[in-house]
Every structure is written in C-alpha cells, then in structure tokens.
N, C-alpha and C. Protein backbone atom coordinates (compact mmCIF):
# COMPACT_ATOMS: atom_id res chain seq x y z
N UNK A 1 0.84 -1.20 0.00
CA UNK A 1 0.00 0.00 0.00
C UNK A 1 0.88 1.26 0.00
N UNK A 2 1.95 1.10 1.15
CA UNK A 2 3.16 2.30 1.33
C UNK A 2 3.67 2.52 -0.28
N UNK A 3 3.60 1.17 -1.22
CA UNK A 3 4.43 1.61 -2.63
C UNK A 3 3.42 2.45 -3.15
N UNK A 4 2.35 2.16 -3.37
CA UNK A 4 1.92 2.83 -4.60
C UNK A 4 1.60 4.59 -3.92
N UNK A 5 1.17 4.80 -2.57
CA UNK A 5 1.22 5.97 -2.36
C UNK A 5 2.41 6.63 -2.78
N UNK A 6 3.62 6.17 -2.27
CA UNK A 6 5.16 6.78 -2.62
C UNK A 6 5.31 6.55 -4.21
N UNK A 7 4.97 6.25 -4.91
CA UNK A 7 4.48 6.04 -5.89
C UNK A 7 4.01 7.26 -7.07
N UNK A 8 2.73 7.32 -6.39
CA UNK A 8 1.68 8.52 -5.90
C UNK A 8 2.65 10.17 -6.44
N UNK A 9 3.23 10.08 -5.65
CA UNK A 9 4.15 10.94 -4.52
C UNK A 9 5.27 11.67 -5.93
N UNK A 10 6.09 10.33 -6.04
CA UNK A 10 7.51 10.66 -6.75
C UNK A 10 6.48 11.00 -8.17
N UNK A 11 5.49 10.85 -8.70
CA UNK A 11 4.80 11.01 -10.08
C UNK A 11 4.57 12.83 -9.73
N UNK A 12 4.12 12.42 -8.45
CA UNK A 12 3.47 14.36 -8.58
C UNK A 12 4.47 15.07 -8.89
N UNK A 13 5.59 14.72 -8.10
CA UNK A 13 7.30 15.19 -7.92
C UNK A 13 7.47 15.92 -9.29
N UNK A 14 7.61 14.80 -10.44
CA UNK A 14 7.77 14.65 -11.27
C UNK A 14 7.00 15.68 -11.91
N UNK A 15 6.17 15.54 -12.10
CA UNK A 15 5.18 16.35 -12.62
C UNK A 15 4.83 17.74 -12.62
N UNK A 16 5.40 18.26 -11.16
CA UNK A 16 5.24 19.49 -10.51
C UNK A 16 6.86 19.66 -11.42
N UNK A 17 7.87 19.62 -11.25
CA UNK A 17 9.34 19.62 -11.38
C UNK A 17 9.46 20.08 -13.33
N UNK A 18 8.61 18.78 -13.88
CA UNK A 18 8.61 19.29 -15.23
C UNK A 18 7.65 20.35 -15.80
C-alpha cells in the first residue's frame, strides 16, 4: 500500500518539477 502511495508521490514530484 506504502508503494503505490510513494508512488503517488515521486509522479506528482515529477510532474510538478517538469
């Protein structure tokens, strides 16, 4: 469950970043 939130997480990262 902890993966896909962190998951979740590093995509927004990502997303916000690009």
């Amino acid at each position: 469950m902890a993966n896909i939130l962190s998951a979740k997480v590093h995509d927004l990262h990502t997303k916000n970043s690009g």
